[in-house]
Protein backbone atom coordinates (compact mmCIF):
# COMPACT_ATOMS: atom_id res chain seq x y z
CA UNK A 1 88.95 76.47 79.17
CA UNK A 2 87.05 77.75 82.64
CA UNK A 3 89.33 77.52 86.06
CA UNK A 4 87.99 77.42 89.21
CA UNK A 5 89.97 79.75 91.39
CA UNK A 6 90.81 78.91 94.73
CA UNK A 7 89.46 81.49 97.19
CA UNK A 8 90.37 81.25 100.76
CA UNK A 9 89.84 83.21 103.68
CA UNK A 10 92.49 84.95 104.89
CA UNK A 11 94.71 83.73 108.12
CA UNK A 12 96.14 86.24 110.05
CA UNK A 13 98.58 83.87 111.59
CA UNK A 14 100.07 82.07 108.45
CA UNK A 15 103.59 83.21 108.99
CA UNK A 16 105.34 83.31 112.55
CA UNK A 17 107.06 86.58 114.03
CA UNK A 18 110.49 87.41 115.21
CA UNK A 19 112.87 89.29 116.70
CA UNK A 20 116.17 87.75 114.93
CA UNK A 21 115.91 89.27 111.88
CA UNK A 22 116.61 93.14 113.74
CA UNK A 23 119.51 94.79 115.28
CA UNK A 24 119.82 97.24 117.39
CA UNK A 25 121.56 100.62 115.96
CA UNK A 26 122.64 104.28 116.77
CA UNK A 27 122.07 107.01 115.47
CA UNK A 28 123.60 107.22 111.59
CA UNK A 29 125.15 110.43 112.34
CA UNK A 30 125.77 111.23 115.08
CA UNK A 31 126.86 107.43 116.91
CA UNK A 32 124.54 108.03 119.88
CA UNK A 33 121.48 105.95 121.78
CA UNK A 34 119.55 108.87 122.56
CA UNK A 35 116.66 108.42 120.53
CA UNK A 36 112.54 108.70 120.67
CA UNK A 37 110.04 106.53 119.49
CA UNK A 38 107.86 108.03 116.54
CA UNK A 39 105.96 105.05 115.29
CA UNK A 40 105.42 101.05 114.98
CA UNK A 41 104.11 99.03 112.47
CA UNK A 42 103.35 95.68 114.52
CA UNK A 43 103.87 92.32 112.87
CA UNK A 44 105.00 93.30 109.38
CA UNK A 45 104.73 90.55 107.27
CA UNK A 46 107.72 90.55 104.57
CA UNK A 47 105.65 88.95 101.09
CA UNK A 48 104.70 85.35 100.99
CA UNK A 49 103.76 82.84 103.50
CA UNK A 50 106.68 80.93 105.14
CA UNK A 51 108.12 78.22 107.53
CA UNK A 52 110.35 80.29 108.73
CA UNK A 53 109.05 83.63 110.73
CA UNK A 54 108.86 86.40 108.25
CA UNK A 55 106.82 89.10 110.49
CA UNK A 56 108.70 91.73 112.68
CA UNK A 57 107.90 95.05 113.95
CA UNK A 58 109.32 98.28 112.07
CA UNK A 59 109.89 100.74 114.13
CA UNK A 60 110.78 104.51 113.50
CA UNK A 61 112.89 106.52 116.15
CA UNK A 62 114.47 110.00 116.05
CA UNK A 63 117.81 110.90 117.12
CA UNK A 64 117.50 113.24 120.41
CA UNK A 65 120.40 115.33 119.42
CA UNK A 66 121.03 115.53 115.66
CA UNK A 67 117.12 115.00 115.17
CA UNK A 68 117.92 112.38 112.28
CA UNK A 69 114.40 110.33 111.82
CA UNK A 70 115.67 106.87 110.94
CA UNK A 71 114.82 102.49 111.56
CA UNK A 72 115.89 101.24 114.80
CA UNK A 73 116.51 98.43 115.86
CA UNK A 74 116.98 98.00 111.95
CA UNK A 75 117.41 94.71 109.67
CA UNK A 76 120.56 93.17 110.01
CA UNK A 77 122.26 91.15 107.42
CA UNK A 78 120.44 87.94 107.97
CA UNK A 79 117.08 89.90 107.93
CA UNK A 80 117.95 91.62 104.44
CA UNK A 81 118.70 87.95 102.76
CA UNK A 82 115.58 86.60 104.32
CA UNK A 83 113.22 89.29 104.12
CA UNK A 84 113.62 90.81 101.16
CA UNK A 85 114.49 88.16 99.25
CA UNK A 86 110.97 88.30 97.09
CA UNK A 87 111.06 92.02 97.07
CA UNK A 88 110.76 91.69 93.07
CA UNK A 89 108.74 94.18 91.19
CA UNK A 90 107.62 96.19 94.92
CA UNK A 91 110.87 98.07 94.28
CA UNK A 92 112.39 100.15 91.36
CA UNK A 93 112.58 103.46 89.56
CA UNK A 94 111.50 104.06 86.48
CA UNK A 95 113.06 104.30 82.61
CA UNK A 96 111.63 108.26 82.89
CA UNK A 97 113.63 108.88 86.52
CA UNK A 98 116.49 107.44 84.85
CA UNK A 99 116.76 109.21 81.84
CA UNK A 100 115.87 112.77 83.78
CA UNK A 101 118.52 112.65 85.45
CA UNK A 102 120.89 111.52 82.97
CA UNK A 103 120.01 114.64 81.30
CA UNK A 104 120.52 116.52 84.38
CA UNK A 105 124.15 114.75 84.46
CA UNK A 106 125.01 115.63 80.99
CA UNK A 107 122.97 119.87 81.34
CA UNK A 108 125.44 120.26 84.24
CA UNK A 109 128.64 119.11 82.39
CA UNK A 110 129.56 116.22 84.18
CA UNK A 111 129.93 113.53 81.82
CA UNK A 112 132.19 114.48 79.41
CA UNK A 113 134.24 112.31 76.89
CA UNK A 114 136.03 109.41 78.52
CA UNK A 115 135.78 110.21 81.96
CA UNK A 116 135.09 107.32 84.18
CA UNK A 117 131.85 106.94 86.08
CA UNK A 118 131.21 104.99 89.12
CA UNK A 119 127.28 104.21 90.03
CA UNK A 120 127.19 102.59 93.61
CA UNK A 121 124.17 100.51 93.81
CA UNK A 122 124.02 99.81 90.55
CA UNK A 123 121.59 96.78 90.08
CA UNK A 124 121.28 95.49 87.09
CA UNK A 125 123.41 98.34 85.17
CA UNK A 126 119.98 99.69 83.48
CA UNK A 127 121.18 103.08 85.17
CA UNK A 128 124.97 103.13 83.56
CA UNK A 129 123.44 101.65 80.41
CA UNK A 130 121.80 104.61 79.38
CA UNK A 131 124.49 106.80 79.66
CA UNK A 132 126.76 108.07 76.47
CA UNK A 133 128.80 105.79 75.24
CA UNK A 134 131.79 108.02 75.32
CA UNK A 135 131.90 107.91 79.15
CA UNK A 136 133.61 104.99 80.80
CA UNK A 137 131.08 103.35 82.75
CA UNK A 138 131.94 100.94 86.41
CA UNK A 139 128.96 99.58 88.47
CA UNK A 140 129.34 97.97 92.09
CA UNK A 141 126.56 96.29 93.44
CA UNK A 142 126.70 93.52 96.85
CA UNK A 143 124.37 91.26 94.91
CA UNK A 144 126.03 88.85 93.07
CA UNK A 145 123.46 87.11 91.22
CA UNK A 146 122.52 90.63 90.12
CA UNK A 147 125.68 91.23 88.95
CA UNK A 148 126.48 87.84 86.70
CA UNK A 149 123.18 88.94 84.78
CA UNK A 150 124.28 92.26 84.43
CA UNK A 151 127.62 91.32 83.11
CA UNK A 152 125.75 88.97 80.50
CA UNK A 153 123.37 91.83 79.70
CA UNK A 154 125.88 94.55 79.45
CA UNK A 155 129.29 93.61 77.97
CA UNK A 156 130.75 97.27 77.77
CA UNK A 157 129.85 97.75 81.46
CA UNK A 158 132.66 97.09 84.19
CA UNK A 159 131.03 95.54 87.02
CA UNK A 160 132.53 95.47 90.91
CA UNK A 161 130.55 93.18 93.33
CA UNK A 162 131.18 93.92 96.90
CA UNK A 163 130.24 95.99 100.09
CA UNK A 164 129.49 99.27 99.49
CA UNK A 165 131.45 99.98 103.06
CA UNK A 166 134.61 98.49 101.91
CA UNK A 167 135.20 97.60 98.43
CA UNK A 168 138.30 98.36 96.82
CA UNK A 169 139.22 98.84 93.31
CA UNK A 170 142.95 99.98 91.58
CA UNK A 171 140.49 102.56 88.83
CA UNK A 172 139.90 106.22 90.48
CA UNK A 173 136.93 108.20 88.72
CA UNK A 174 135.90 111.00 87.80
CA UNK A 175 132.49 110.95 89.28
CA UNK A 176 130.44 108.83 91.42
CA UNK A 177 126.75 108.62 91.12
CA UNK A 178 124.44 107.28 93.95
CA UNK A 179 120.88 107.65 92.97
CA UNK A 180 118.28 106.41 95.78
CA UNK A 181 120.64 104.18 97.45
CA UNK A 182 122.00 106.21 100.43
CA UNK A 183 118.61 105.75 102.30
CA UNK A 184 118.45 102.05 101.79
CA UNK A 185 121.80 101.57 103.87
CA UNK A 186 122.44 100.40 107.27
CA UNK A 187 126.01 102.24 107.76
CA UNK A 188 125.62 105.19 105.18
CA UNK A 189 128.44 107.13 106.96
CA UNK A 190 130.84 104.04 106.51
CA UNK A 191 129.80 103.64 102.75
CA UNK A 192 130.42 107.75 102.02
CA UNK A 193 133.41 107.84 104.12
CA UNK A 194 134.62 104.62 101.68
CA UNK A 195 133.91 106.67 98.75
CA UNK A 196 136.11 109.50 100.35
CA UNK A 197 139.40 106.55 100.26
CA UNK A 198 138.56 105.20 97.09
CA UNK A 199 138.66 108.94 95.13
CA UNK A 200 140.91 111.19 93.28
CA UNK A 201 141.33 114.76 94.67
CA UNK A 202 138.90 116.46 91.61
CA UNK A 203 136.32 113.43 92.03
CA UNK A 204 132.57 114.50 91.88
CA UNK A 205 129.75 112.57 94.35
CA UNK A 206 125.98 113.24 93.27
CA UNK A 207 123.76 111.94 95.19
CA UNK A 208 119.64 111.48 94.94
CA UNK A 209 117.84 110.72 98.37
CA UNK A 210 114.12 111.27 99.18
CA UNK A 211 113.79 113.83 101.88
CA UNK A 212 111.28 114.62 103.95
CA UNK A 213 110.49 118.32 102.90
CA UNK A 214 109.39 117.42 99.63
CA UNK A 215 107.54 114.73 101.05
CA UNK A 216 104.88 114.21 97.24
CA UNK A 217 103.57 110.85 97.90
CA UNK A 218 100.22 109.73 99.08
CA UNK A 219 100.84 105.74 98.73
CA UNK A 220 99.81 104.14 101.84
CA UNK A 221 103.39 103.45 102.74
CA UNK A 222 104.11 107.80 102.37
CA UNK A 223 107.25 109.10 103.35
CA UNK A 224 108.65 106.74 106.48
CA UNK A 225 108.84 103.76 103.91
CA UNK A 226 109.95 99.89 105.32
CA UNK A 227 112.15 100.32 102.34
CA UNK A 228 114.41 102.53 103.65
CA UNK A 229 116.38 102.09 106.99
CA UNK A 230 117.49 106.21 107.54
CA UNK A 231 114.70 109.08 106.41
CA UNK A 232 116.72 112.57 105.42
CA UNK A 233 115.96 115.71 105.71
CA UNK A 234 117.77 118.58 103.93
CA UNK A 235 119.61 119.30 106.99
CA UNK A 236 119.96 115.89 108.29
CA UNK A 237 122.03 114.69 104.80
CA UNK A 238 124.04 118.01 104.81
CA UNK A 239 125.41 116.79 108.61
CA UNK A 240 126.01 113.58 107.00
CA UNK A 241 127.82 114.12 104.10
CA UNK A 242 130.43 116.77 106.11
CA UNK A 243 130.83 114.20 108.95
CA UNK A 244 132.53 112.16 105.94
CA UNK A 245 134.07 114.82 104.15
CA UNK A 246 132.28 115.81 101.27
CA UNK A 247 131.07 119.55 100.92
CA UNK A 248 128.24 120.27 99.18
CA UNK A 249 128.41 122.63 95.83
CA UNK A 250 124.96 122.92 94.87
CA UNK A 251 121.81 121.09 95.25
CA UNK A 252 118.73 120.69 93.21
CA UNK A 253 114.73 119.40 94.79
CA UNK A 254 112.87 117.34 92.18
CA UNK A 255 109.86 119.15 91.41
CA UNK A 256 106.68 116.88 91.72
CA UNK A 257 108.38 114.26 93.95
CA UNK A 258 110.08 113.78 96.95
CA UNK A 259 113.83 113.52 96.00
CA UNK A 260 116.91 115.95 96.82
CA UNK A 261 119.69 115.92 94.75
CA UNK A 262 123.62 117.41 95.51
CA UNK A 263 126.81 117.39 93.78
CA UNK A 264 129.47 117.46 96.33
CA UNK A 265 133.81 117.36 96.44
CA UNK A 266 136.27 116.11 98.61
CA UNK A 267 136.45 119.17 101.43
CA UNK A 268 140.18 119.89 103.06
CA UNK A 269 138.73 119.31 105.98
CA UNK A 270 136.51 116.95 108.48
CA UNK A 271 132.91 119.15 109.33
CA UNK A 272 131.91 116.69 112.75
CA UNK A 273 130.22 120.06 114.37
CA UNK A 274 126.23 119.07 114.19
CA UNK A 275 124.24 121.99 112.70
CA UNK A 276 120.50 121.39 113.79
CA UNK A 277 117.14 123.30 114.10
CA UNK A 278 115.49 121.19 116.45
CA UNK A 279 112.21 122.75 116.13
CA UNK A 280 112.49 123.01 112.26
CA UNK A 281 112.96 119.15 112.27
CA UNK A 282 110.30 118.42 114.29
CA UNK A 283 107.86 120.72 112.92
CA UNK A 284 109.17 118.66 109.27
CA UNK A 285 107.75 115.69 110.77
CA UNK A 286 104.28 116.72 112.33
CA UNK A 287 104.08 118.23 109.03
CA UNK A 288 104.48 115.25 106.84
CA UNK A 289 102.53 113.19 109.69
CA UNK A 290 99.52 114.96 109.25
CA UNK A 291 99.85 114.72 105.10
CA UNK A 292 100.23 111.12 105.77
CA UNK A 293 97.01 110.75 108.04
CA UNK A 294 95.18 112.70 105.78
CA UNK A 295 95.99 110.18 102.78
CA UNK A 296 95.11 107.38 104.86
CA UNK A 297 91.51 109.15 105.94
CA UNK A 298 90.73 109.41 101.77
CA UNK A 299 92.15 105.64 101.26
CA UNK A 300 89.75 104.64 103.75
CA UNK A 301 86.87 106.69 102.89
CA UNK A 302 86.90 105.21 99.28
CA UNK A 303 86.88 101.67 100.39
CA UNK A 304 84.00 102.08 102.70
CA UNK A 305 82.02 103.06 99.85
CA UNK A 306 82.97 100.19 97.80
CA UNK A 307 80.80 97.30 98.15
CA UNK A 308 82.44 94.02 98.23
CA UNK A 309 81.30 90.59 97.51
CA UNK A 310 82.16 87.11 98.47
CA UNK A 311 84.43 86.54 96.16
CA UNK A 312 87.03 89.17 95.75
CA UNK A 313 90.26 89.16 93.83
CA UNK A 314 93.57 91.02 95.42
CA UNK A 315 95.38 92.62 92.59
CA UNK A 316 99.48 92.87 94.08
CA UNK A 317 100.90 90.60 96.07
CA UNK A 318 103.59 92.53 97.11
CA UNK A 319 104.51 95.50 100.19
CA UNK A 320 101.67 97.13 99.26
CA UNK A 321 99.57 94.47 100.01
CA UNK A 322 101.43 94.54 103.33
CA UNK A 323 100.37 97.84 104.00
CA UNK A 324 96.69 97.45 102.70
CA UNK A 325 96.29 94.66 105.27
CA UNK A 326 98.09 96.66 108.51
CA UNK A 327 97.03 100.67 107.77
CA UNK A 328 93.08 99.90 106.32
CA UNK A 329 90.02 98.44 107.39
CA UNK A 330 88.95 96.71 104.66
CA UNK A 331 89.78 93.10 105.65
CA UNK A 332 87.87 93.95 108.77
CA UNK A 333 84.72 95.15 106.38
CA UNK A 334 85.02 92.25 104.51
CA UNK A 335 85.29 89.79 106.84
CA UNK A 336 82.89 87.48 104.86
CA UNK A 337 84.81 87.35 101.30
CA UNK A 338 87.08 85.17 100.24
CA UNK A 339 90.16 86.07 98.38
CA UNK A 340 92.94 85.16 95.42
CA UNK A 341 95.60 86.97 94.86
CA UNK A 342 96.67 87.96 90.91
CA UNK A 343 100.46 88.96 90.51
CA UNK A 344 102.94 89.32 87.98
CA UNK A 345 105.51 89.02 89.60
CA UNK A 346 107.38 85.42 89.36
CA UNK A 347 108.53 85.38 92.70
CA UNK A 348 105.19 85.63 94.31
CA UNK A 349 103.07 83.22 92.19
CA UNK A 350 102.36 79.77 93.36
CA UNK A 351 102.99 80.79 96.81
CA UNK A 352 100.60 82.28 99.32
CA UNK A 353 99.83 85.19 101.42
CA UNK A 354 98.05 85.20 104.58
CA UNK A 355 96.61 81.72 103.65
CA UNK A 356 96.05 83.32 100.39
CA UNK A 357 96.79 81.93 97.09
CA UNK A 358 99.11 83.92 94.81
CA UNK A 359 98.44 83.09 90.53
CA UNK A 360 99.81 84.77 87.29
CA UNK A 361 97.53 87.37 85.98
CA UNK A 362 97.51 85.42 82.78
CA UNK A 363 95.06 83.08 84.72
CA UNK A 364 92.24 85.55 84.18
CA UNK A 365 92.30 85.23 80.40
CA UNK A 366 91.00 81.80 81.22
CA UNK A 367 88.06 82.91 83.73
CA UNK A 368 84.48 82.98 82.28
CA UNK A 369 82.30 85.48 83.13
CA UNK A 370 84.91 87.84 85.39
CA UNK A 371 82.37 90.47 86.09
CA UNK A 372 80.51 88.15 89.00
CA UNK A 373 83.98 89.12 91.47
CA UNK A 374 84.77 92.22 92.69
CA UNK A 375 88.83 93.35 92.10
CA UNK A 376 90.74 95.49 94.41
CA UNK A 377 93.99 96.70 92.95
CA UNK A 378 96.42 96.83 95.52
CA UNK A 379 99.70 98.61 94.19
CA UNK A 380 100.79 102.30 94.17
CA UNK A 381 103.61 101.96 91.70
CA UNK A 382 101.10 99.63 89.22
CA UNK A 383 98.04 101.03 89.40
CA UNK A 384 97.03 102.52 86.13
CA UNK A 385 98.87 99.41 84.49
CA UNK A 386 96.26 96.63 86.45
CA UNK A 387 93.73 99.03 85.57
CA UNK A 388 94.40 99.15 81.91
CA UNK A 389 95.01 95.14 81.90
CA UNK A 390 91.68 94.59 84.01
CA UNK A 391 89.66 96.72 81.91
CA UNK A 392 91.20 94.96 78.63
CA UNK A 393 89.09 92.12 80.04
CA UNK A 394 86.04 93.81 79.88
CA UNK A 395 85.39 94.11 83.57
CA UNK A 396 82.94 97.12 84.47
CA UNK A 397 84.58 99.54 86.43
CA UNK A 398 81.57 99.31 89.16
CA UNK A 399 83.65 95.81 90.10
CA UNK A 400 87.10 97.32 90.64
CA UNK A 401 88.50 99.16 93.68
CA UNK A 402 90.96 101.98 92.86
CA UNK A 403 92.56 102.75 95.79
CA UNK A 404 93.86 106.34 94.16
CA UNK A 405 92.45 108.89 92.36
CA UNK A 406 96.17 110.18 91.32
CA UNK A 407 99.58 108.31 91.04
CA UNK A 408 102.60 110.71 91.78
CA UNK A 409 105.82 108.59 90.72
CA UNK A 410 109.18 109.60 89.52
């Protein structure tokens, strides 16, 4: 069986934009307006071609006074259910960050024999899975489809679905565990200063954020991610967590990545003094700025010496794709190709982006002859994977476009 595949050029105006789906927001910290503009991304298109208006701008501000870097005006809780509502496969950690720091968990003595363990953000209770099964394990996560999977999947796993801000619950544990959630957040002092109520006296908090000194990646996204609404810094978190009451007792950077992770306690008292280098914070971010650029200056490089024909396929229909579109020129260099999209992911396919079609990869298997398009792979997180399956299909590596020479993923 031979398919024809659809190509189509793409449509920059596929998808309307809007305002509706952003709010307005101080400073995380410190409650104030008095901010600065950093940097825009115009028009962001959130996955898959829609009726309703799925583009906004992202903008990046930093707090004049506690120099916290951080999204404002920032998604509001409309915008989340609508925008990232195919965020799929774009997002995740994987089965190696997991397990590393489970380890790291059970090296520093904290999980030991039928203690009870909170994980706030929990997902799909992979996370809490993999712990021993002589710990008592509690997830809470606000999705609740996520959750009634999670309780069919996990039967030994107590799961909690509510708001992180205020959810209650009559168990008190022994340690909480928030890995990579805190930055995702729109009210992260609400949600620690929550976990303060809901504690016991002796109860231990670790939490994993990325920060920006450690700043590792060189995706096109980099360090101020649309992912995230607040971006940390060492110093930035430490303000944070003693606004709310938690003192740190030791803290640990992840070697070969960009994540910072503490172990704090309840403290006998409220810290709301602001400690703050200003010129170490903004030295942080011209820093990382000029990491970024440089990333972007190689991305670019490698694409103008690719040649591209007029029929391409686009490997990732996801963020990254996003980004590919808004932060390269390579639409604008091949502005006489036509395009189809190939993506796994089963919340993408049969849809479009940009006027462009989104199908399975399994639809290659029934191309002839694959080596007369050219293939760009357009994922950070799946890059060696698409390369692996492309090449499995015999296609000559002179036909694909790998965006990076090195993947750095935790």
């Amino acid at each position: 069986m031979n398919i024809n595949l659809p190509f189509k050029k793409l449509r920059e105006n596929s998808t309307k934009f809007t305002t509706k789906y952003t709010s307005e927001r101080l400073c995380p910290i410190c409650d104030k307006r008095k901010h600065e503009k950093l940097e825009i991304l115009r028009k962001f298109q959130f996955f898959t071609d829609s009726r309703l208006p799925k583009k906004i701008n992202f903008q990046t501000v930093r707090c004049k006074l506690c120099q916290i870097i951080y999204q404002n005006p920032a998604y509001n809780k409309k915008g989340l259910n609508i925008l990232f509502k195919e965020a799929g496969m774009s997002y995740g950690t994987t089965l190696k960050s997991k397990k590393n720091q489970i380890s790291w968990l059970k090296k520093n003595n904290l999980l030991k024999k039928n203690i009870k363990v909170l994980d706030v953000g929990c997902f799909d209770g992979s996370f809490l899975s993999l712990m021993p099964k002589y710990v008592i394990k509690f997830g809470v996560e606000i999705d609740k489809s996520v959750i009634e999977e999670a309780k069919k999947k996990f039967k030994k796993i107590s799961f909690i679905n509510g708001n992180f801000e205020n959810f209650r619950t009559k168990e008190k544990f022994n340690l909480i565990t928030m890995m990579h959630v805190l930055e995702h957040l729109l009210n992260p002092e609400k949600v620690l200063k929550n976990l303060f109520k809901i504690s016991k006296k002796k109860t231990i908090l670790v939490i994993e954020v990325p920060i920006i000194e450690n700043h590792m990646s060189n995706s096109l996204d980099g360090f101020i991610t649309t992912q995230h609404m607040t971006h940390f810094s060492k110093n930035s978190l430490n303000n944070l967590l003693a606004k709310c009451g938690w003192k740190i007792l030791r803290s640990k950077t992840i070697k070969n990545y960009n994540g910072y992770r503490v172990t704090c306690e309840k403290s006998s008292e409220i810290n709301k003094k602001i400690n703050v280098n200003v010129n170490r914070e903004r030295q942080l971010y011209k820093k990382y700025k000029k990491k970024h650029l440089l990333s972007l200056r190689s991305i670019n490089k490698r694409i103008s010496k690719f040649k591209v024909g007029p029929k391409t396929i686009l490997c990732g229909g996801g963020q990254h794709l996003e980004l590919f579109y808004l932060l390269t020129k390579f639409f604008k260099l091949s502005s006489h190709s036509t395009f189809v999209i190939i993506d796994s992911d089963i919340k993408k396919t049969g849809k479009s982006w940009r006027g462009i079609k989104i199908l399975n990869f399994e639809t290659l298997k029934n191309i002839r002859n694959l080596n007369k398009y050219k293939f760009i792979i357009s994922s950070y997180a799946y890059q060696n994977e698409i390369l692996r399956n492309l090449k499995n299909l015999k296609i000559h590596s002179s036909n694909i476009l790998k965006i990076y020479k090195k993947i750095k993923r935790y």
